[in-house]
N, C-alpha and C. Protein backbone atom coordinates (compact mmCIF):
# COMPACT_ATOMS: atom_id res chain seq x y z
N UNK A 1 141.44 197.73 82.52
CA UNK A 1 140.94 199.04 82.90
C UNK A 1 141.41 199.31 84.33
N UNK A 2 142.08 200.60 84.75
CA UNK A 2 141.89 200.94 86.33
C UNK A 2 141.66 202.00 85.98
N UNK A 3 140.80 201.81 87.95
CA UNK A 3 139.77 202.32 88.25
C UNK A 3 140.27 203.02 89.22
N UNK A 4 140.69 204.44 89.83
CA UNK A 4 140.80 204.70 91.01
C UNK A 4 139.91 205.52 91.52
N UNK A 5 139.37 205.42 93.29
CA UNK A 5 138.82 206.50 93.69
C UNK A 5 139.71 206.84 95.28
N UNK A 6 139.93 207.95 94.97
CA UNK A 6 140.85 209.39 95.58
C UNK A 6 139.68 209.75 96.42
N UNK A 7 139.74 209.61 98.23
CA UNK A 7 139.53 210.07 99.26
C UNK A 7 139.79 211.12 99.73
N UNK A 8 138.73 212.21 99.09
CA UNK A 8 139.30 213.78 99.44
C UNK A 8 139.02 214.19 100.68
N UNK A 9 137.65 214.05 101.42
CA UNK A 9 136.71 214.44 102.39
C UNK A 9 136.23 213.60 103.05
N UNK A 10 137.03 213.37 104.35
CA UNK A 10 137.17 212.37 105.90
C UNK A 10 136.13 213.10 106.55
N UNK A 11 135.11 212.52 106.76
CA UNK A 11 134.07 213.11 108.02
C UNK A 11 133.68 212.40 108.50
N UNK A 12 133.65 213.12 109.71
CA UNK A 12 132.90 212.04 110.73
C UNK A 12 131.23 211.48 110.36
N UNK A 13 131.03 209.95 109.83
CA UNK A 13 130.42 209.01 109.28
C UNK A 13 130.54 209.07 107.44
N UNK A 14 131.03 209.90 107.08
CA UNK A 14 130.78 209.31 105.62
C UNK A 14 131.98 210.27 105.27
N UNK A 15 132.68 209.46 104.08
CA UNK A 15 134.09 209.61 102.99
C UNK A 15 133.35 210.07 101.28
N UNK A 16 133.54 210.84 100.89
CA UNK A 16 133.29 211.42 99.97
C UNK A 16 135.03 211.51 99.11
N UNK A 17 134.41 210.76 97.61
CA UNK A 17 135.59 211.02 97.01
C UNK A 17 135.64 211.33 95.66
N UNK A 18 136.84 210.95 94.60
CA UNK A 18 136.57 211.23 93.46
C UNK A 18 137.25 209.86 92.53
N UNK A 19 136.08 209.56 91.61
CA UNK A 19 136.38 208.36 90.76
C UNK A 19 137.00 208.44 89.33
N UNK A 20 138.13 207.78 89.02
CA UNK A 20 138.81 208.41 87.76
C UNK A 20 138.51 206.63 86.92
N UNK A 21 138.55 206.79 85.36
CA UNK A 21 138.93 205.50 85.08
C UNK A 21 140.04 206.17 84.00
N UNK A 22 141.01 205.16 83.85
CA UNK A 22 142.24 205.28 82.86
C UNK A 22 142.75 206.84 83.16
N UNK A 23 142.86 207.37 84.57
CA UNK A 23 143.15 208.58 84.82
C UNK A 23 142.53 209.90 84.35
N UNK A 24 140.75 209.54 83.42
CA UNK A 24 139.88 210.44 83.30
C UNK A 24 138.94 210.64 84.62
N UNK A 25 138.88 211.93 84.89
CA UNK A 25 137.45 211.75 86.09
C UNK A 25 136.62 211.68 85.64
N UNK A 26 135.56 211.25 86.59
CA UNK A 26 134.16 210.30 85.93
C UNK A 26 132.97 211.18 87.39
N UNK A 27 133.11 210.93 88.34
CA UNK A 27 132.26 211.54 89.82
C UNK A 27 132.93 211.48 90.79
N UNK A 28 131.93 211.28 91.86
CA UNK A 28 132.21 211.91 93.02
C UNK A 28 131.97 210.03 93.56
N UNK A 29 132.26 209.59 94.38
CA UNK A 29 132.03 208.58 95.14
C UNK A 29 131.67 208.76 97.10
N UNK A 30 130.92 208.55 97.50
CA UNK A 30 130.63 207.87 99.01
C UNK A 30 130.52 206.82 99.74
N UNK A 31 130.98 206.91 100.40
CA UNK A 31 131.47 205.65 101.53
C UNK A 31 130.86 206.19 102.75
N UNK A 32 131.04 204.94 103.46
CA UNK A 32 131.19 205.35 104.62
C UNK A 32 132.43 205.79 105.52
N UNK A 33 132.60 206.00 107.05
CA UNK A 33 133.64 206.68 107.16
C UNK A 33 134.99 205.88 106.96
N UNK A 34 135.99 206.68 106.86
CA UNK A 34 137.27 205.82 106.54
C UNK A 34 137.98 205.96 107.67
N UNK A 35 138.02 204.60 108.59
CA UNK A 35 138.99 204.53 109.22
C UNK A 35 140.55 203.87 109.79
N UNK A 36 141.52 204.35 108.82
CA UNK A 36 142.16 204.15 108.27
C UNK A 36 142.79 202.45 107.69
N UNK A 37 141.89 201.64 107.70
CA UNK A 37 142.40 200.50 106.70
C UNK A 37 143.34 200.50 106.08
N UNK A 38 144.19 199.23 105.92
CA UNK A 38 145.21 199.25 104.60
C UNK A 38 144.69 197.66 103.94
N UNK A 39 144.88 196.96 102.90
CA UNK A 39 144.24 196.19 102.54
C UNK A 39 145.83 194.92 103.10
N UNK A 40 146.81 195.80 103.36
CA UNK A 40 147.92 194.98 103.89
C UNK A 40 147.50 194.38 105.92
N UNK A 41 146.73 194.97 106.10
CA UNK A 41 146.30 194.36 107.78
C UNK A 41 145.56 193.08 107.52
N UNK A 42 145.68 192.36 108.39
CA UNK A 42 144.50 190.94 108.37
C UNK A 42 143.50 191.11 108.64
N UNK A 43 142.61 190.80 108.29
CA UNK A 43 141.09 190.38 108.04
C UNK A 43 140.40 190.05 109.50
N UNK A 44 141.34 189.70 109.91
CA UNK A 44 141.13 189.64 111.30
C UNK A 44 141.23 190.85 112.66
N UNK A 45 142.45 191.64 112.33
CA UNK A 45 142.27 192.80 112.73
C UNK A 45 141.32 193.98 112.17
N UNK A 46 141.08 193.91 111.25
CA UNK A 46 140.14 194.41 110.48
C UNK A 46 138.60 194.16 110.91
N UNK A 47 138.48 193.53 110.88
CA UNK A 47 136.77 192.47 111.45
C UNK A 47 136.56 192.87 112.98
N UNK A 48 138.11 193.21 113.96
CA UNK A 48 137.37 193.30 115.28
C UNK A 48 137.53 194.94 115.31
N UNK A 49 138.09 195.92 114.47
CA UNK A 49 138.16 196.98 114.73
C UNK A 49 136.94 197.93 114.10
N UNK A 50 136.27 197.26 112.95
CA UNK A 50 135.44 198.13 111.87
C UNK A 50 134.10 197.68 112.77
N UNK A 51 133.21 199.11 112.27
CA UNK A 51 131.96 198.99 112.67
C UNK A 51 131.39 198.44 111.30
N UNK A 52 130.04 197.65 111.75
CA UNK A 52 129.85 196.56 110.61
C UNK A 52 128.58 197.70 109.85
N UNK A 53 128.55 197.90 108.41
CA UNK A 53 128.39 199.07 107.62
C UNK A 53 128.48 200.49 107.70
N UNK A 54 129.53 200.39 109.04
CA UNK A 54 129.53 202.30 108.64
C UNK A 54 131.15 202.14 108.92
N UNK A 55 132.01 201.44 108.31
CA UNK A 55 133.28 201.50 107.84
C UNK A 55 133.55 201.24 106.16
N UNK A 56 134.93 202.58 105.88
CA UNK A 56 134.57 202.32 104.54
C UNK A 56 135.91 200.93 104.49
N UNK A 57 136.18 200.55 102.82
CA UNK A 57 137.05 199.13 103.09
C UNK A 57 138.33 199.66 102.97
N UNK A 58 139.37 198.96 102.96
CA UNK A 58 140.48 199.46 103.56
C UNK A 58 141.02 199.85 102.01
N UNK A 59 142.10 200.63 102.20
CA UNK A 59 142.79 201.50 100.82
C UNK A 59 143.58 200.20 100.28
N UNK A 60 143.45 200.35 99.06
CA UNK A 60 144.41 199.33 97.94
C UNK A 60 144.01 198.68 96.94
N UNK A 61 144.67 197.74 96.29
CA UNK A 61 144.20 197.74 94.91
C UNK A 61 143.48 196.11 94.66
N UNK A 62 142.08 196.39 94.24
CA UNK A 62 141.84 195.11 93.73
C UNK A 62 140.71 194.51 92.60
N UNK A 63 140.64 193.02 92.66
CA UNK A 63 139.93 192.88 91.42
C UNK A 63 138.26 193.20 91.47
N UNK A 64 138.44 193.53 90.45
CA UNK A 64 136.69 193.97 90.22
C UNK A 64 136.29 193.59 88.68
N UNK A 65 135.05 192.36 89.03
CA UNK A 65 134.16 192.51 87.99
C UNK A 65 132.66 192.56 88.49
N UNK A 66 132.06 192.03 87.28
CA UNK A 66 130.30 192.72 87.53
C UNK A 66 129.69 191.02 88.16
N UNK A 67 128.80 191.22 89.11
CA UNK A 67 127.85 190.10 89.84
C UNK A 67 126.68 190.62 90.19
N UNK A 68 125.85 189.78 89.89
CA UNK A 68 124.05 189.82 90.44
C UNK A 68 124.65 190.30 91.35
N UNK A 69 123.84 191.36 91.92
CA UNK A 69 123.14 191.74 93.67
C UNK A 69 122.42 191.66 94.15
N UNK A 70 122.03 190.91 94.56
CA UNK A 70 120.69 190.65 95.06
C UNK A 70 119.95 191.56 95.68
N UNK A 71 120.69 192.54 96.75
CA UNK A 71 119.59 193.97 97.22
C UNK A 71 119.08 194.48 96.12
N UNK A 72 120.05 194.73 94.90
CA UNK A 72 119.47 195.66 93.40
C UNK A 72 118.72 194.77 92.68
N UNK A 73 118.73 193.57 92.79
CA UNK A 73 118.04 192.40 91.14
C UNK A 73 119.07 192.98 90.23
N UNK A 74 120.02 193.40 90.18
CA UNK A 74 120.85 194.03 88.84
C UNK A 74 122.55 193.44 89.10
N UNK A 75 122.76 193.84 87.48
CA UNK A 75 124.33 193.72 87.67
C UNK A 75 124.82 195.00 88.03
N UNK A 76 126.08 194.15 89.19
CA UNK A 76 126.68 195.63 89.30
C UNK A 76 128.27 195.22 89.67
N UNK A 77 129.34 196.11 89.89
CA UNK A 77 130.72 195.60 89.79
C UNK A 77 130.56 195.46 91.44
N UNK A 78 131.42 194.51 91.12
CA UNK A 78 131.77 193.97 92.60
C UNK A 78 133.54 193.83 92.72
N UNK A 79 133.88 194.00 93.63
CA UNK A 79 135.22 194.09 94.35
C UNK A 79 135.65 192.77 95.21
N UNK A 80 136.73 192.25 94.53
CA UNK A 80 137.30 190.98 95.15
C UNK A 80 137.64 190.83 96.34
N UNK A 81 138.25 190.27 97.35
CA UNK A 81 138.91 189.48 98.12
C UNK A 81 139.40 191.36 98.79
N UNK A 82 138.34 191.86 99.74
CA UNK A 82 138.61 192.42 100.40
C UNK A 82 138.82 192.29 101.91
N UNK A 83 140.16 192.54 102.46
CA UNK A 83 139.79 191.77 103.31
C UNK A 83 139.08 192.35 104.96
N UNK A 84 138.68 191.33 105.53
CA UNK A 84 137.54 192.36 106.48
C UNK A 84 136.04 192.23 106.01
N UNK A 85 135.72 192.07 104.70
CA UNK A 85 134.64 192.82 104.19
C UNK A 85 134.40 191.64 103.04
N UNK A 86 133.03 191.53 103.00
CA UNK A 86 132.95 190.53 101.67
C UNK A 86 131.13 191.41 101.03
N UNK A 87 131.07 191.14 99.44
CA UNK A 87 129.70 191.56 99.48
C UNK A 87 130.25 193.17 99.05
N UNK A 88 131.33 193.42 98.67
CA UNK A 88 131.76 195.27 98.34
C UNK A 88 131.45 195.38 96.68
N UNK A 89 130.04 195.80 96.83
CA UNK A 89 129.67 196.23 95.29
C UNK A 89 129.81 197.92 95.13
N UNK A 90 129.71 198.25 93.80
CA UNK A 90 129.82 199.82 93.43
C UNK A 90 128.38 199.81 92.81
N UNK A 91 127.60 200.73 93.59
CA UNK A 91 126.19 200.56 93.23
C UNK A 91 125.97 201.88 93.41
N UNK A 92 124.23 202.26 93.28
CA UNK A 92 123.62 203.21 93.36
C UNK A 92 123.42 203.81 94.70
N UNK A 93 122.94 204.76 94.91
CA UNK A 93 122.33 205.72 96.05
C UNK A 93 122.77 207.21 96.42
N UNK A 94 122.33 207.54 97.80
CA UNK A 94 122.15 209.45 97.11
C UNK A 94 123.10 209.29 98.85
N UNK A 95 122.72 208.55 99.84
CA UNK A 95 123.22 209.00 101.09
C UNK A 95 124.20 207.84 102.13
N UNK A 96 125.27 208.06 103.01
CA UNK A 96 125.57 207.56 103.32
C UNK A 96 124.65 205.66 104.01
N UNK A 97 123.48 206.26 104.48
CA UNK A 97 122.41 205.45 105.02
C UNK A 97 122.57 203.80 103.86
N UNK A 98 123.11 204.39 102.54
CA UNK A 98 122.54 203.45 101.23
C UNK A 98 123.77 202.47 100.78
N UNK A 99 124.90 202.51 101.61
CA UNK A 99 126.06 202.33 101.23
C UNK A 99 126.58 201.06 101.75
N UNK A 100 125.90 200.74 103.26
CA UNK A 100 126.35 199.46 103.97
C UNK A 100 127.61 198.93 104.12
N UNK A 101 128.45 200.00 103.79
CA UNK A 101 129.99 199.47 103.29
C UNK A 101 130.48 199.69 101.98
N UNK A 102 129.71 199.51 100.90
CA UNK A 102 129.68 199.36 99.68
C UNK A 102 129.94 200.56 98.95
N UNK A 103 130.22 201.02 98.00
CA UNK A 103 130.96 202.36 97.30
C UNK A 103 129.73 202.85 96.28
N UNK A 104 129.41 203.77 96.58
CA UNK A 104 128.08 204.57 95.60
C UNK A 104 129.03 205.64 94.72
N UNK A 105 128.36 206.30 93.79
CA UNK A 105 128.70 206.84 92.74
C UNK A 105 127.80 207.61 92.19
N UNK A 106 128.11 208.81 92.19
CA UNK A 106 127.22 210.19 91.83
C UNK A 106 127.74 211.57 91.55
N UNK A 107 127.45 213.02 91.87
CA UNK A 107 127.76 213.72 92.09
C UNK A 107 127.45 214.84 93.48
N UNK A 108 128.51 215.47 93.94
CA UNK A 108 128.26 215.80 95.37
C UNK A 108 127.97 216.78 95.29
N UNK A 109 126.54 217.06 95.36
CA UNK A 109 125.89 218.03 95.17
C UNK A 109 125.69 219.16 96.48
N UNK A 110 125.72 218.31 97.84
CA UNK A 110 125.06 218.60 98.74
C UNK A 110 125.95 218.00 100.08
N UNK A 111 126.07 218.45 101.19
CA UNK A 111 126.57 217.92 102.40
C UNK A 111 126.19 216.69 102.46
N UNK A 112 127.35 215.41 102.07
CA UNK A 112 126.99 213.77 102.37
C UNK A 112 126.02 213.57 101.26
N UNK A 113 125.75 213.95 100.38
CA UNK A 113 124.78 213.63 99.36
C UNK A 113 125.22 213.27 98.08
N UNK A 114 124.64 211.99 97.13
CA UNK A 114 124.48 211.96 95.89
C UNK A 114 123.64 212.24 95.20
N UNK A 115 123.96 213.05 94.00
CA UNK A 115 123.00 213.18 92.87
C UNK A 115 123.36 212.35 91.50
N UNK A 116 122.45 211.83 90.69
CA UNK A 116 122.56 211.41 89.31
C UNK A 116 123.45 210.17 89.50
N UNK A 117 122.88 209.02 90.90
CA UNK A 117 124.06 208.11 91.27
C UNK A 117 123.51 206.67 90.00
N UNK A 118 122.15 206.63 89.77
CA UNK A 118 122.51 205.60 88.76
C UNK A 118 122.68 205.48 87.62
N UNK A 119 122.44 207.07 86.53
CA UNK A 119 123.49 206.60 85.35
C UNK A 119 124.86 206.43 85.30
N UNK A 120 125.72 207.20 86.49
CA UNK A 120 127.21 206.88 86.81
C UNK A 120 127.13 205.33 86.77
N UNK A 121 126.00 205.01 87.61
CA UNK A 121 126.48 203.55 88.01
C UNK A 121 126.25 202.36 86.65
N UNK A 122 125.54 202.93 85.92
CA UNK A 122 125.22 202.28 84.91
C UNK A 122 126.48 202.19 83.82
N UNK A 123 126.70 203.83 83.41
CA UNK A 123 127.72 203.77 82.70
C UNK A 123 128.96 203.19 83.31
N UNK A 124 129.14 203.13 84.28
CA UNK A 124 130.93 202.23 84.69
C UNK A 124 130.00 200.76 84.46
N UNK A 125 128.76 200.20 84.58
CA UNK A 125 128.94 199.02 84.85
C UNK A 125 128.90 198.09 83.65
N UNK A 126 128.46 199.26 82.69
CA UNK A 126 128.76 198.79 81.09
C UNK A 126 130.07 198.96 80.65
N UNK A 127 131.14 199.95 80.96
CA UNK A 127 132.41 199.63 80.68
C UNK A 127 133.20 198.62 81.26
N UNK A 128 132.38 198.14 82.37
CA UNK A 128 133.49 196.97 83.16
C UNK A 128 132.86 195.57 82.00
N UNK A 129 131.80 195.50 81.88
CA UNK A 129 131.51 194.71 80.40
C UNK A 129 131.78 194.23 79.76
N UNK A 130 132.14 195.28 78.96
CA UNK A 130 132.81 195.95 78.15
C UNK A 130 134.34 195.13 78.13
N UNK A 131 134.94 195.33 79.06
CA UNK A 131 136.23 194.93 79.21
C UNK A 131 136.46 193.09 79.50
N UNK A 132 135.15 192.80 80.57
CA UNK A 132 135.13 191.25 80.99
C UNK A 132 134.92 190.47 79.38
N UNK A 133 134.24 191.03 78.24
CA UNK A 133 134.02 190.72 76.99
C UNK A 133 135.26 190.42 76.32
N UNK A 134 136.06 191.29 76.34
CA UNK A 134 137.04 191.32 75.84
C UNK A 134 138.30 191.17 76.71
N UNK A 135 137.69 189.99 77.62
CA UNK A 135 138.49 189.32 78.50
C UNK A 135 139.66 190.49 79.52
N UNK A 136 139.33 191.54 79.43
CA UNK A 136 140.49 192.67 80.14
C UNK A 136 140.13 192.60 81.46
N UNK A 137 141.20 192.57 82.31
CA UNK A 137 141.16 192.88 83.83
C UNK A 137 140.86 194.09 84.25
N UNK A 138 140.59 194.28 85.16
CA UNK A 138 139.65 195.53 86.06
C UNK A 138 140.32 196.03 87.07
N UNK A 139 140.81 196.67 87.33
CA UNK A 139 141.84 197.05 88.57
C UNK A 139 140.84 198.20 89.53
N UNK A 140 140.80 198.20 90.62
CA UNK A 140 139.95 199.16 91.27
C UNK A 140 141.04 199.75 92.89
N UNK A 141 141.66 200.75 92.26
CA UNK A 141 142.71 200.94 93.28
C UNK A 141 141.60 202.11 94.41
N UNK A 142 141.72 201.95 95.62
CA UNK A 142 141.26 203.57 96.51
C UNK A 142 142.80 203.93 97.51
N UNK A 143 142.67 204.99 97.22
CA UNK A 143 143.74 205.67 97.96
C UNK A 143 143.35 207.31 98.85
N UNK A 144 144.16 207.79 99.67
CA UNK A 144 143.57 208.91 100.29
C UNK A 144 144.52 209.45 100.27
């Protein structure tokens, strides 16, 4: 399965975007702000330049399957070997405040706002499932 989410709306503290799977759109996604990451910089330049949860993770492509979260008690997809950043799940919430780094999923109803963020989050986290079942890889590209 890939997954991309397209960085339409750069504002100052929170990135608002749009989530496609197999090149269908699906919502709207929020981050925090994006400042400009590439997933090609080191982890190290990365770590002394990002503010620690109000940077979103850097653009590029990687693996994603589903892991306990412990903030949620739930499964939810999680994002591999980012670097800079460890702990990058695609979870629930309505506002930048809810994101810690991490990629929410809803619809943008409102200035910086999600609506209807956990059946989105539910339904992708049963298709990633879905796919780990039937042993398929998960691709989770972000680009701007």
């Amino acid at each position: 399965m890939k997954i991309e989410i397209r960085r339409r709306l750069k504002k100052e503290g929170y990135t608002i975007g749009e989530l496609y799977v197999n090149g269908e759109y699906r919502c709207n996604t929020l981050e925090p702000q994006d400042r400009g990451f590439k997933s090609s910089m080191s982890s190290m330049s990365i770590q002394e330049a990002k503010v620690p949860g109000k940077t979103a993770i850097p653009t590029g492509t990687y693996v994603c399957h589903t892991q306990w979260m412990l903030k949620k008690k739930k499964i939810r997809p999680q994002l591999i070997d980012v670097p800079g950043f460890w702990g990058i799940f695609i979870h629930e919430g309505n506002t930048v405040k809810d994101t810690r780094g991490c990629i929410l999923l809803g619809e943008n109803t409102s200035k910086g706002f999600l609506s209807r963020s956990k059946q989105h989050v539910i339904s992708l986290t049963e298709e990633i499932q879905d796919c780990e079942e039937r042993q398929e890889m998960v691709w989770v590209t972000i680009v701007t």
